[in-house]
C-alpha atoms as a PDB file:
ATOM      1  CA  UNK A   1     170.673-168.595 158.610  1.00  0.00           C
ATOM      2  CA  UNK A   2     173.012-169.715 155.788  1.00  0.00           C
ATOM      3  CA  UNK A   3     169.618-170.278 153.848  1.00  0.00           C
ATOM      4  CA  UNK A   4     168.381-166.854 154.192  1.00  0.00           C
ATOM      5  CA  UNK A   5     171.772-165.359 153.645  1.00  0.00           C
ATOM      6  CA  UNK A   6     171.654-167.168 150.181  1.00  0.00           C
ATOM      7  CA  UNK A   7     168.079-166.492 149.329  1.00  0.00           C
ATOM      8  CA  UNK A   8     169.175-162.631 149.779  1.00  0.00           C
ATOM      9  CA  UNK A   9     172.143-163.299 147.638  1.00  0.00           C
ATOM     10  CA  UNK A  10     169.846-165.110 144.952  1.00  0.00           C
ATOM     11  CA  UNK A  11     167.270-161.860 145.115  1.00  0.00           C
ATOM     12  CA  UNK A  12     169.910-159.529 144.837  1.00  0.00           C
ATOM     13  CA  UNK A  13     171.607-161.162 141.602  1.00  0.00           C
ATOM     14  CA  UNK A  14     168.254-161.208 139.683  1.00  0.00           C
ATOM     15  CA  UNK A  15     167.299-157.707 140.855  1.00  0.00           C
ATOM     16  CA  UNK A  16     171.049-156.438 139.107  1.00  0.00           C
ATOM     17  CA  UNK A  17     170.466-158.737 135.895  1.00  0.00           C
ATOM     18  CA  UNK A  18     166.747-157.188 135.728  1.00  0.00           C
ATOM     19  CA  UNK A  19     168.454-153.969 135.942  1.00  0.00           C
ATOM     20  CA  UNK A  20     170.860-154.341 133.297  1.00  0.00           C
ATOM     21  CA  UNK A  21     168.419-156.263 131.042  1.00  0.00           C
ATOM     22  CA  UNK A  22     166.092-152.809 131.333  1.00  0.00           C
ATOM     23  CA  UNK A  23     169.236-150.406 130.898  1.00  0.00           C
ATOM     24  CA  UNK A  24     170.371-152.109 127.805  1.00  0.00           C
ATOM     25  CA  UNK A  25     166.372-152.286 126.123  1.00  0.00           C
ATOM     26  CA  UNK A  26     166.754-148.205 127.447  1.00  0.00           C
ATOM     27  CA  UNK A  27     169.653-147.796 125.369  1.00  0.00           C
ATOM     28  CA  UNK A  28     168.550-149.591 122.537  1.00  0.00           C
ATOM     29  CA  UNK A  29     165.017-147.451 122.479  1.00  0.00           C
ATOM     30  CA  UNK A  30     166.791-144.258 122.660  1.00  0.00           C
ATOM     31  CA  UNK A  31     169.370-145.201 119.816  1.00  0.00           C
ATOM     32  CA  UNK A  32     166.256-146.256 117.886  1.00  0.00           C
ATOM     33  CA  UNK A  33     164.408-143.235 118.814  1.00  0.00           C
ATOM     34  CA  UNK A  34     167.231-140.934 117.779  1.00  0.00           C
ATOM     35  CA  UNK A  35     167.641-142.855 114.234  1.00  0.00           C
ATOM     36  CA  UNK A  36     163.911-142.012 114.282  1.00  0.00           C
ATOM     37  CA  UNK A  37     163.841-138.556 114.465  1.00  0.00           C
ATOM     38  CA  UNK A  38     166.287-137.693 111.574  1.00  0.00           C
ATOM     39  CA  UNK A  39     163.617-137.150 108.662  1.00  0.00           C
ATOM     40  CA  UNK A  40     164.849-137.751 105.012  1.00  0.00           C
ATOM     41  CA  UNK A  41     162.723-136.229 101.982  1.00  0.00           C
ATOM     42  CA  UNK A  42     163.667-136.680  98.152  1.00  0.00           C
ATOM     43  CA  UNK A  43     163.311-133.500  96.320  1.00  0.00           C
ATOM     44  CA  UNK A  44     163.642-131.868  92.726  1.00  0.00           C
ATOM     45  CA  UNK A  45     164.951-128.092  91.793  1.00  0.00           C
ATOM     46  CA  UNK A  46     165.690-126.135  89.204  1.00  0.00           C
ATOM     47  CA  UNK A  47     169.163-124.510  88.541  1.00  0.00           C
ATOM     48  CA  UNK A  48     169.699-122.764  85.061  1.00  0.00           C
ATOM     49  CA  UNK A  49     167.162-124.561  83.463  1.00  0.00           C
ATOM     50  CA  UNK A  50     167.730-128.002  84.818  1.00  0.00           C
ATOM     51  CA  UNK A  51     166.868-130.003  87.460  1.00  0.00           C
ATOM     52  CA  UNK A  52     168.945-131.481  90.491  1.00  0.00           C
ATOM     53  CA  UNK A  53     167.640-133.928  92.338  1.00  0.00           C
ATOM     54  CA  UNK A  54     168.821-134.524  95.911  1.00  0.00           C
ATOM     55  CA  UNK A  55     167.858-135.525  99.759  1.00  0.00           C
ATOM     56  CA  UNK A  56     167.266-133.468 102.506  1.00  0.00           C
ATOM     57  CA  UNK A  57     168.160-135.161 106.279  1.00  0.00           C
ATOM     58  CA  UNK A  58     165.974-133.401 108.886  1.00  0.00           C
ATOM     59  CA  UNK A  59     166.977-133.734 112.630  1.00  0.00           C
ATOM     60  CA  UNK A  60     163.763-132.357 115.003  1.00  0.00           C
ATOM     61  CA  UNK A  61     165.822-129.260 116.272  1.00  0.00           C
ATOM     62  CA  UNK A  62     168.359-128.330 114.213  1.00  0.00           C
ATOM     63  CA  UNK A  63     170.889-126.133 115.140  1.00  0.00           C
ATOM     64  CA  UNK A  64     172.184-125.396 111.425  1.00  0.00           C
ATOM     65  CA  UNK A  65     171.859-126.243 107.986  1.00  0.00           C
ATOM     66  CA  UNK A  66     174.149-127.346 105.465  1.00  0.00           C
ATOM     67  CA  UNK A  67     174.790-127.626 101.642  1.00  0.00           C
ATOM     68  CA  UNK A  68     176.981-130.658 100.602  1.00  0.00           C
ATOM     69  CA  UNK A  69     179.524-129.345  97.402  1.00  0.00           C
ATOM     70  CA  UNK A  70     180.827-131.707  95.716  1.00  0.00           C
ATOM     71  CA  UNK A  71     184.732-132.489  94.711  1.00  0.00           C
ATOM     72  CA  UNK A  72     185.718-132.681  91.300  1.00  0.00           C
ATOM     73  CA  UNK A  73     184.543-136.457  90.910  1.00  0.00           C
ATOM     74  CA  UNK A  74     180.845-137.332  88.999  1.00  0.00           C
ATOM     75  CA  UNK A  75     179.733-137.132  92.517  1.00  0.00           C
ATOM     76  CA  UNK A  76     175.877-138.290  93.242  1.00  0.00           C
ATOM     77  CA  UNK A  77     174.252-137.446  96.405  1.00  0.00           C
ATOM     78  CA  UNK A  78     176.483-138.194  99.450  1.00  0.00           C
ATOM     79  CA  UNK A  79     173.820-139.807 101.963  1.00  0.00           C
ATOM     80  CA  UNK A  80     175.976-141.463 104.194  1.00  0.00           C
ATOM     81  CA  UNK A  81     178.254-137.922 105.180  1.00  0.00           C
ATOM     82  CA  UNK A  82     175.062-136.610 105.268  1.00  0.00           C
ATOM     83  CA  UNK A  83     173.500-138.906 107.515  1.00  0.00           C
ATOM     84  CA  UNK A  84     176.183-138.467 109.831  1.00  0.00           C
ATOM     85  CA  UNK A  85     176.026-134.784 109.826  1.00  0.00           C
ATOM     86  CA  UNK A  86     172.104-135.573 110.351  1.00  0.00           C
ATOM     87  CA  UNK A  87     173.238-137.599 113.137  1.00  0.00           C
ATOM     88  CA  UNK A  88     174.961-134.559 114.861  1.00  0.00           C
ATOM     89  CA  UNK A  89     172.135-132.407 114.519  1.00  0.00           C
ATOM     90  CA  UNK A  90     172.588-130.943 111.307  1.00  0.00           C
ATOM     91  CA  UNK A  91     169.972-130.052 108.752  1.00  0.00           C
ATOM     92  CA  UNK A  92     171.743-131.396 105.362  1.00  0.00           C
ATOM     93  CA  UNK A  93     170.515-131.069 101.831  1.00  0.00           C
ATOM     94  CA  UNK A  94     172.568-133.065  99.657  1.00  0.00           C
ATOM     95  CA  UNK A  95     172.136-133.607  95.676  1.00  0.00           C
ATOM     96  CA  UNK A  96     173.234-135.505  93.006  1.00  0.00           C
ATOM     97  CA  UNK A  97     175.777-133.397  90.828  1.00  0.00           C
ATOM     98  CA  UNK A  98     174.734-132.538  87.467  1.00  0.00           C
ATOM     99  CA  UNK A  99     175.101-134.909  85.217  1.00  0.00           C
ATOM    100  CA  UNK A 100     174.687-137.597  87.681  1.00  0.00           C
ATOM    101  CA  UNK A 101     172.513-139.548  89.024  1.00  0.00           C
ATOM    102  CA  UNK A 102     169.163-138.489  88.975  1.00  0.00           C
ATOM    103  CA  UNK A 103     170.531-134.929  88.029  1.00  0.00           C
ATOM    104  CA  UNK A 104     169.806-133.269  84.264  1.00  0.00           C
ATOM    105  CA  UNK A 105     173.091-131.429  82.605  1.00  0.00           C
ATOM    106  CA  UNK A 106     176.235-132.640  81.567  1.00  0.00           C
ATOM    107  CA  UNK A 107     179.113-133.564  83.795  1.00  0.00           C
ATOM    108  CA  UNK A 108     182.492-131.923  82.948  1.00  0.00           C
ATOM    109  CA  UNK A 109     185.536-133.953  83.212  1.00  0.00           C
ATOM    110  CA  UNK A 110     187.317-135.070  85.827  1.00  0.00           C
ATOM    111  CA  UNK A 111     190.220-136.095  83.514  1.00  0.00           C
ATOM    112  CA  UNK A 112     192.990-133.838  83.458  1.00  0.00           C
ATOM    113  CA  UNK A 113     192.732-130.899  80.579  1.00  0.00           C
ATOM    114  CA  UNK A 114     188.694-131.223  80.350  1.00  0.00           C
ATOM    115  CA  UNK A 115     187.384-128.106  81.174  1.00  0.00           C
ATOM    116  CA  UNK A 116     186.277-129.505  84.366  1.00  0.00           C
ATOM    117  CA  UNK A 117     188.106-126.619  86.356  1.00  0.00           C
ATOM    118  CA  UNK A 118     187.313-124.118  83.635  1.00  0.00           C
ATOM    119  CA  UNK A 119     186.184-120.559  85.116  1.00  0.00           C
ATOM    120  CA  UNK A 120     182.287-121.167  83.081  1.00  0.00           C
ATOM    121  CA  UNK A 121     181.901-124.751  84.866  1.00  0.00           C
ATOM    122  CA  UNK A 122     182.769-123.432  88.552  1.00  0.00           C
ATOM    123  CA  UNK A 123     180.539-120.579  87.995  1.00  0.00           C
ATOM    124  CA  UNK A 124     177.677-123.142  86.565  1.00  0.00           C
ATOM    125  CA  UNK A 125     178.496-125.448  90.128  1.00  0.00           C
ATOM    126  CA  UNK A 126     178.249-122.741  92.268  1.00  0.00           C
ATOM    127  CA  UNK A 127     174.935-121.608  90.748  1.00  0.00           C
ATOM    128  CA  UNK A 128     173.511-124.608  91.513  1.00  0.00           C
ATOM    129  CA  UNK A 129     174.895-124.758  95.011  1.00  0.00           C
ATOM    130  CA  UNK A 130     173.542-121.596  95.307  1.00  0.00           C
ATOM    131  CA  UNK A 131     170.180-123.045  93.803  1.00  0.00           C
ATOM    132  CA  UNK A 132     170.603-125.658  96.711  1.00  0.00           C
ATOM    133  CA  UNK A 133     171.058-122.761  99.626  1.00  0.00           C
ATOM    134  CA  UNK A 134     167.611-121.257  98.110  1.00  0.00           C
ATOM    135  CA  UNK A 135     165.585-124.488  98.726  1.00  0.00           C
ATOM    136  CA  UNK A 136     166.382-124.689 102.645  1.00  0.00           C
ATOM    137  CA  UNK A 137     166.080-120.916 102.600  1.00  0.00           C
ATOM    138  CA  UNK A 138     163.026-121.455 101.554  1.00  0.00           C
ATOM    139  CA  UNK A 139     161.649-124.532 103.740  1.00  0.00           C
ATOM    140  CA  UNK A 140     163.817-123.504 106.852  1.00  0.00           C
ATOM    141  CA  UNK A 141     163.931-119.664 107.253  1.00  0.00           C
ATOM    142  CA  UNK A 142     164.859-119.331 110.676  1.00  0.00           C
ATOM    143  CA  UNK A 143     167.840-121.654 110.412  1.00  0.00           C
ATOM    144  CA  UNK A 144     171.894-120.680 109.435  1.00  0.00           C
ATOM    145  CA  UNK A 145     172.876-122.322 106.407  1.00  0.00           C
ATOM    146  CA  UNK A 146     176.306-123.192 105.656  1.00  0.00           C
ATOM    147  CA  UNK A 147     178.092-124.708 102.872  1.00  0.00           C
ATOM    148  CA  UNK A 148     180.641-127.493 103.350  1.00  0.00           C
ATOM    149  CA  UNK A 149     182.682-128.795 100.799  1.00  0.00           C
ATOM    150  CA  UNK A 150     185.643-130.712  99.286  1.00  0.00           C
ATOM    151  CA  UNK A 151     188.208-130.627  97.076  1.00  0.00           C
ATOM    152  CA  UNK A 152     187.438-128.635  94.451  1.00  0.00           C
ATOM    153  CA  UNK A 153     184.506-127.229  96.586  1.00  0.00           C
ATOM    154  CA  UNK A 154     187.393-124.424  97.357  1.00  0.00           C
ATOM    155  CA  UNK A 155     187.122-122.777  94.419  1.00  0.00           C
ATOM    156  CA  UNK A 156     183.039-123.393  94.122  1.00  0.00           C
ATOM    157  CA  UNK A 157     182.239-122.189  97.861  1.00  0.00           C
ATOM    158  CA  UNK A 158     183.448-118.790  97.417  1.00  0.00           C
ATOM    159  CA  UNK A 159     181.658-117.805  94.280  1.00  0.00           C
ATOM    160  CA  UNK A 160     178.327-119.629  95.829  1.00  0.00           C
ATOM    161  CA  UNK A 161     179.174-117.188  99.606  1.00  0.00           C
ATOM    162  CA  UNK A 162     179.536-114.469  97.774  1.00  0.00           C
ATOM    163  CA  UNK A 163     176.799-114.213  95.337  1.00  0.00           C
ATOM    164  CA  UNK A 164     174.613-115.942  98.196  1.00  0.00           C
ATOM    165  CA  UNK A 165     173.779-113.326 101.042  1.00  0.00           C
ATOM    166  CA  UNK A 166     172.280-116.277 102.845  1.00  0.00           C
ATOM    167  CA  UNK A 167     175.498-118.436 103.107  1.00  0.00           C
ATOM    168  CA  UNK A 168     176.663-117.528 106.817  1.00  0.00           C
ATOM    169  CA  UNK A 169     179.304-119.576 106.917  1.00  0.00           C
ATOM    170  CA  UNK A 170     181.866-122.760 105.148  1.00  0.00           C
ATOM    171  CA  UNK A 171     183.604-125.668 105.659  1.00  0.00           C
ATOM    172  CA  UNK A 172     185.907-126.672 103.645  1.00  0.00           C
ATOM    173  CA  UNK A 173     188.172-130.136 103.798  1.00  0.00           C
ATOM    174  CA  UNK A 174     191.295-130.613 101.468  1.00  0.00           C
ATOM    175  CA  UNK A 175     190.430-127.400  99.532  1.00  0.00           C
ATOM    176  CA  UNK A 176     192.410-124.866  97.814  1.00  0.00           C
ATOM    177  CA  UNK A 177     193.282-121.571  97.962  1.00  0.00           C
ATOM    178  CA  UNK A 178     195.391-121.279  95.400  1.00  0.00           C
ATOM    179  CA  UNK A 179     194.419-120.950  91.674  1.00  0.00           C
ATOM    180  CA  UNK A 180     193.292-123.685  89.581  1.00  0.00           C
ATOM    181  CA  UNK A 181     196.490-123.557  87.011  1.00  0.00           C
ATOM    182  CA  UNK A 182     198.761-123.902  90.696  1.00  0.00           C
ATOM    183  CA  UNK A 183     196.917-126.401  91.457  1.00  0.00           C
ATOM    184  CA  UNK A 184     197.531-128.336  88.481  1.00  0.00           C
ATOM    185  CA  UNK A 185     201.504-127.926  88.284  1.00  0.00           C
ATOM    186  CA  UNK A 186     201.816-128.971  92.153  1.00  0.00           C
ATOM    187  CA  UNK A 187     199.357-132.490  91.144  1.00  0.00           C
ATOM    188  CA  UNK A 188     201.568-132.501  87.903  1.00  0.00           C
ATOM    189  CA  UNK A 189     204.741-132.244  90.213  1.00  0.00           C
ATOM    190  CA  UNK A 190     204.108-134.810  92.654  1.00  0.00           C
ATOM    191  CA  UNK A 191     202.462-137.055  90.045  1.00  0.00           C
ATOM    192  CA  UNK A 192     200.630-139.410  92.217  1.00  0.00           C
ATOM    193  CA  UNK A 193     203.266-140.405  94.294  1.00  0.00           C
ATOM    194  CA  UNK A 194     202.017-141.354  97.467  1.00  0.00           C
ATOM    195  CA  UNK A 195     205.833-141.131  99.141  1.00  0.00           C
ATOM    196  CA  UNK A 196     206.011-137.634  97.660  1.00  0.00           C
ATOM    197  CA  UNK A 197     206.451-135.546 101.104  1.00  0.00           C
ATOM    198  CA  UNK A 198     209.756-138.184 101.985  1.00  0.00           C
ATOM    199  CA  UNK A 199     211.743-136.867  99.531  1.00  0.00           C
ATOM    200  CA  UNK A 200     211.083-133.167  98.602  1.00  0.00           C
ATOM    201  CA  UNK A 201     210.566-130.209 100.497  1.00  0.00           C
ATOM    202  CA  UNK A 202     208.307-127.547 100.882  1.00  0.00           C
ATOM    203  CA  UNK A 203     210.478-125.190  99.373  1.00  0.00           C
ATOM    204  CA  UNK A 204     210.488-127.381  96.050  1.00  0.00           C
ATOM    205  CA  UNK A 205     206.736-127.849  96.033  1.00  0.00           C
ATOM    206  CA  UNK A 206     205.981-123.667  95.970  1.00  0.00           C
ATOM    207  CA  UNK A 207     209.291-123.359  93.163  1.00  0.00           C
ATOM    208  CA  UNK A 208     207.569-125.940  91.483  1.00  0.00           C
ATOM    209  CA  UNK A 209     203.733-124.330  91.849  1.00  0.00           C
ATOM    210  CA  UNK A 210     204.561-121.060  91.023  1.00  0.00           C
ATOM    211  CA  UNK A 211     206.839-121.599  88.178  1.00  0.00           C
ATOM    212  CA  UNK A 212     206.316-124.617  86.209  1.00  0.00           C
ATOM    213  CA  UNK A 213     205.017-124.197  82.386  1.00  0.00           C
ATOM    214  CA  UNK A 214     201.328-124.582  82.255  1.00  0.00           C
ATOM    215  CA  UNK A 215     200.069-127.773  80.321  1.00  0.00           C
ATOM    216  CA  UNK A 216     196.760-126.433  79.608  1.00  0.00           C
ATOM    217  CA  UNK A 217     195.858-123.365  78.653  1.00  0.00           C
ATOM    218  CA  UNK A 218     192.668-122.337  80.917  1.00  0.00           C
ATOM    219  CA  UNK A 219     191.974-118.958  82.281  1.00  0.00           C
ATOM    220  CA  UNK A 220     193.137-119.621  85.845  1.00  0.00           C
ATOM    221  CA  UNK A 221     189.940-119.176  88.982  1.00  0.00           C
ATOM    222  CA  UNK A 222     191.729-117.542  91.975  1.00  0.00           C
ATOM    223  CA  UNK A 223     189.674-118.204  95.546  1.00  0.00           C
ATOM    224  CA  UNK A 224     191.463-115.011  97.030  1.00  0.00           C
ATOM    225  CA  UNK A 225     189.551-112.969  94.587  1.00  0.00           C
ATOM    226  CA  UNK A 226     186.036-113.963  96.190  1.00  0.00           C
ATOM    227  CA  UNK A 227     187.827-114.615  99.704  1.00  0.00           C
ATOM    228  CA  UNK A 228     188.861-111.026 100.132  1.00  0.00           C
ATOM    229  CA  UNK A 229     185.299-109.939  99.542  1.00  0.00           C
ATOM    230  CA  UNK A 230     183.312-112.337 102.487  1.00  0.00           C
ATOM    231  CA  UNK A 231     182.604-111.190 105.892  1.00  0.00           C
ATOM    232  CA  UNK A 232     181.118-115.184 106.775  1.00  0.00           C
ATOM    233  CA  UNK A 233     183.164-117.487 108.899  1.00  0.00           C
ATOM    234  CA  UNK A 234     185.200-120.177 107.182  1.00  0.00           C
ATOM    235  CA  UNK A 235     186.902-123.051 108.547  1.00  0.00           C
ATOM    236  CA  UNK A 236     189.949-125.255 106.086  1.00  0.00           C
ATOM    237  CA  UNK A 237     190.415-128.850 107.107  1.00  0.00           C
ATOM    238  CA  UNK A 238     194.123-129.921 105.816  1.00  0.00           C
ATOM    239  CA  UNK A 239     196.365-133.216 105.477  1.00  0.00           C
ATOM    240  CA  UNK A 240     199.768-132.092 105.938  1.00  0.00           C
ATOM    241  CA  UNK A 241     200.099-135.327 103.675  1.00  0.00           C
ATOM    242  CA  UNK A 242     198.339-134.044 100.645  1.00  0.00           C
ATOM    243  CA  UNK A 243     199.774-134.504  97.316  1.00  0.00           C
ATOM    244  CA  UNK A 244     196.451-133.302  95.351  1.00  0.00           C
ATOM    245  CA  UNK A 245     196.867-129.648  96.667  1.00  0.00           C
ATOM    246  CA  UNK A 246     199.928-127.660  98.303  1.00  0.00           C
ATOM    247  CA  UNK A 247     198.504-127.093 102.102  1.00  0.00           C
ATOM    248  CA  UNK A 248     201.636-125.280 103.181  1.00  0.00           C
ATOM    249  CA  UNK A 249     200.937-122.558 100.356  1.00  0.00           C
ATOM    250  CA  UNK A 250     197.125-122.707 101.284  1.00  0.00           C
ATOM    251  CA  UNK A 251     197.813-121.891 105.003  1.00  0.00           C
ATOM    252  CA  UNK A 252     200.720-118.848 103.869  1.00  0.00           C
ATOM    253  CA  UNK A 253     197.366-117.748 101.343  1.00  0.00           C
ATOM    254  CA  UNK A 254     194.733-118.141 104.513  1.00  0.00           C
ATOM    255  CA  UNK A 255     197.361-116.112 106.800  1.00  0.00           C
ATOM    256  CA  UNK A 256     197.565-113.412 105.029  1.00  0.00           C
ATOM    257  CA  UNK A 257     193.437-113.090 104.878  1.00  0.00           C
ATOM    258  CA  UNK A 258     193.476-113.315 108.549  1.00  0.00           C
ATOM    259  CA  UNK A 259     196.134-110.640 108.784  1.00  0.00           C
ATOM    260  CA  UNK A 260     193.413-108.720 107.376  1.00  0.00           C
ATOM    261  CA  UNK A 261     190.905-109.666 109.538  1.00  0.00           C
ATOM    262  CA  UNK A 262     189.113-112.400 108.065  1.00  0.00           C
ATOM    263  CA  UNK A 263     187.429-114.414 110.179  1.00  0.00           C
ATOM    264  CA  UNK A 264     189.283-117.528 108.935  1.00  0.00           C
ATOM    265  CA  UNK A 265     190.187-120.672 110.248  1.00  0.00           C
ATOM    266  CA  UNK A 266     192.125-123.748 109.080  1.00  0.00           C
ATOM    267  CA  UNK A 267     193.615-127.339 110.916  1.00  0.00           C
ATOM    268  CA  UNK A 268     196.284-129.580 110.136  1.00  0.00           C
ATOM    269  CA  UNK A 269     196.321-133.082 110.500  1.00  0.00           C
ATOM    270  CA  UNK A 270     199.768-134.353 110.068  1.00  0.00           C
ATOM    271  CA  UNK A 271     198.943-137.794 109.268  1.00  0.00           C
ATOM    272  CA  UNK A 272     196.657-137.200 106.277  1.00  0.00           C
ATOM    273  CA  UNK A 273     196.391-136.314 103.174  1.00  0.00           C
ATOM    274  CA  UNK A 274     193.531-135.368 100.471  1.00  0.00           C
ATOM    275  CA  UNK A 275     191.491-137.610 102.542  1.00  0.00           C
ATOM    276  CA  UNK A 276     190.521-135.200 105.428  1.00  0.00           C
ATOM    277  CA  UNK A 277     186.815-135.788 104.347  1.00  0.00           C
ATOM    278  CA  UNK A 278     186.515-139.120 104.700  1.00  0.00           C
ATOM    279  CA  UNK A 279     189.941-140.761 106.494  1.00  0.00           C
ATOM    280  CA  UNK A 280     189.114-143.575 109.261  1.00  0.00           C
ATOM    281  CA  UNK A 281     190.580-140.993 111.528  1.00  0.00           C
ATOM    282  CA  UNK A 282     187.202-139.077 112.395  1.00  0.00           C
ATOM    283  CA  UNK A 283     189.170-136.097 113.808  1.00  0.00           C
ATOM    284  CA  UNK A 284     188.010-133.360 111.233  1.00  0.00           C
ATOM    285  CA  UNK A 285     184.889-133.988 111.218  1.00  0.00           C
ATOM    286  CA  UNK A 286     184.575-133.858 114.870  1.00  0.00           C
ATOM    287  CA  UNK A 287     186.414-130.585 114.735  1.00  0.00           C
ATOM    288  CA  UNK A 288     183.958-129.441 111.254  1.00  0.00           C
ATOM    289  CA  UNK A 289     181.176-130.831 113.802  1.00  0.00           C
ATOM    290  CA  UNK A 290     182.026-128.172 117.224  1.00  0.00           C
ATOM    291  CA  UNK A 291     182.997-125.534 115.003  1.00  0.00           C
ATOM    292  CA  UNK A 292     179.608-124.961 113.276  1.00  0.00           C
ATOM    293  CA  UNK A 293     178.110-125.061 116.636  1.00  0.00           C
ATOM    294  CA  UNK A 294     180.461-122.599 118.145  1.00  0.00           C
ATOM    295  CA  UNK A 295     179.866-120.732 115.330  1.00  0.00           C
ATOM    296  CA  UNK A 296     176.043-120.822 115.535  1.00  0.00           C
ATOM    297  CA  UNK A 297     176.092-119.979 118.930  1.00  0.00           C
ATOM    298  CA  UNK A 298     177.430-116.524 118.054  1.00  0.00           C
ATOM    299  CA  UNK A 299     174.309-115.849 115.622  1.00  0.00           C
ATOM    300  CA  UNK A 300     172.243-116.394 118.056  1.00  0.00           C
ATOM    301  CA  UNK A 301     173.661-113.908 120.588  1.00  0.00           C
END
């Protein structure tokens, strides 16, 4: 009896490890298979007279598509953000910025006082984001196309939305919504300094952005101009920790549009800063990630 009992006991192990053994080679297939079905094609296209060269990540059922704008950085093609928007079943078409990469035209800036944030080059960068929105127009028809930026994408995304009818909505992490020459005196005013936010207060940060001398002499781009015009959703991703842009100001700015009835939206994340985009913390882009979806669902109703 004590045999038997044994031999059971000996069956019944092996029949578990076989189980496990067949679960984990499961999970491994589907893991594979899902890497699988995310597609990835190179392509070239034309925006005033040059050409950008990019990726596009194709998931099998998409449930939206996106246009990566880039920050103020010579920025090429961000594959791995876009992979991992790819990964959460998001159509992406990413490019190299121009200038860079495999991308004709000249880069502006980023230094300081290069005309970088000069009203001519954000109108150039939007046209070519808006060059961008045309080629998954044009491939994807039946899909919503978004764009979702950084940084200096707030100033870009709103000229792209609103000379693009088929932008239907925008994401945008660490971006401003104040002008370009504010923007400068606040990153003038906190000068780098990571421990900034310890010892000032927001009070001092808006004196300081809406008052200090101006440096440089550029015709300032206000985001409220093209703001107040769009009708799309829009969603602002913000470190309370930023010392790049003044997120307090941004957020009075973004209230007063949704006092109006802008279909606006914005988060904080008290422990970050400029780095909503890409912090360790994946947080926003979770949020970014349920938001488009909850947004989609709507067009589709």
């Amino acid at each position: 009896m004590k045999l038997v009992t044994q031999m059971i006991l000996l069956c019944l192990f092996t029949t578990i490890i076989s189980c496990n053994n067949t679960l984990n080679k499961n999970k491994k297939l589907s893991k594979n298979k899902s890497a699988e079905v995310v597609q990835k094609k190179e392509i070239t296209f034309k925006s005033q007279g040059i050409k950008l060269a990019g990726s596009i990540y194709i998931p099998t059922n998409p449930d939206a598509a996106i246009v990566i704008v880039h920050g103020s950085d010579s920025v090429p093609r961000m594959t791995k953000f876009a992979e991992l928007l790819a990964k959460n079943n998001m159509l992406v078409l990413t490019y190299d910025k121009r200038g860079v990469g495999e991308s004709e035209g000249t880069y502006m800036g980023p230094e300081v006082g290069t005309n970088n944030i000069s009203t001519d080059n954000l109108k150039l960068l939007a046209k070519d984001a808006s060059a961008a929105v045309n080629v998954l127009q044009q491939k994807y028809k039946n899909i919503p196309i978004g764009l979702l930026g950084f940084s200096q994408a707030g100033w870009i995304i709103p000229i792209t939305a609103n000379d693009n009818s088929y932008v239907k909505f925008m994401v945008l992490f660490s971006c401003p919504t104040i002008t370009t020459l504010e923007q400068l005196r606040f990153q003038f005013y906190t000068n780098g300094n990571p421990n900034f936010w310890e010892n000032h207060t927001e009070k001092e940060a808006k004196y300081h952005t809406k008052n200090d001398p101006d440096r440089y002499q550029f015709k300032a781009t206000d985001p409220n101009d093209k703001l107040n015009r769009l009708s799309i959703p829009g969603l602002w991703l913000f470190g309370k920790k930023d010392i790049q842009i003044p997120v307090q100001l941004c957020i009075e700015n973004l209230n007063i549009l949704k006092e109006e009835g802008k279909p606006f939206e914005y988060k904080l994340f008290p422990n970050l800063g400029h780095n909503t985009g890409y912090s360790a913390s994946k947080k926003p882009f979770n949020v970014s990630i349920q938001w488009i979806k909850t947004e989609v669902e709507k067009f589709n109703k």
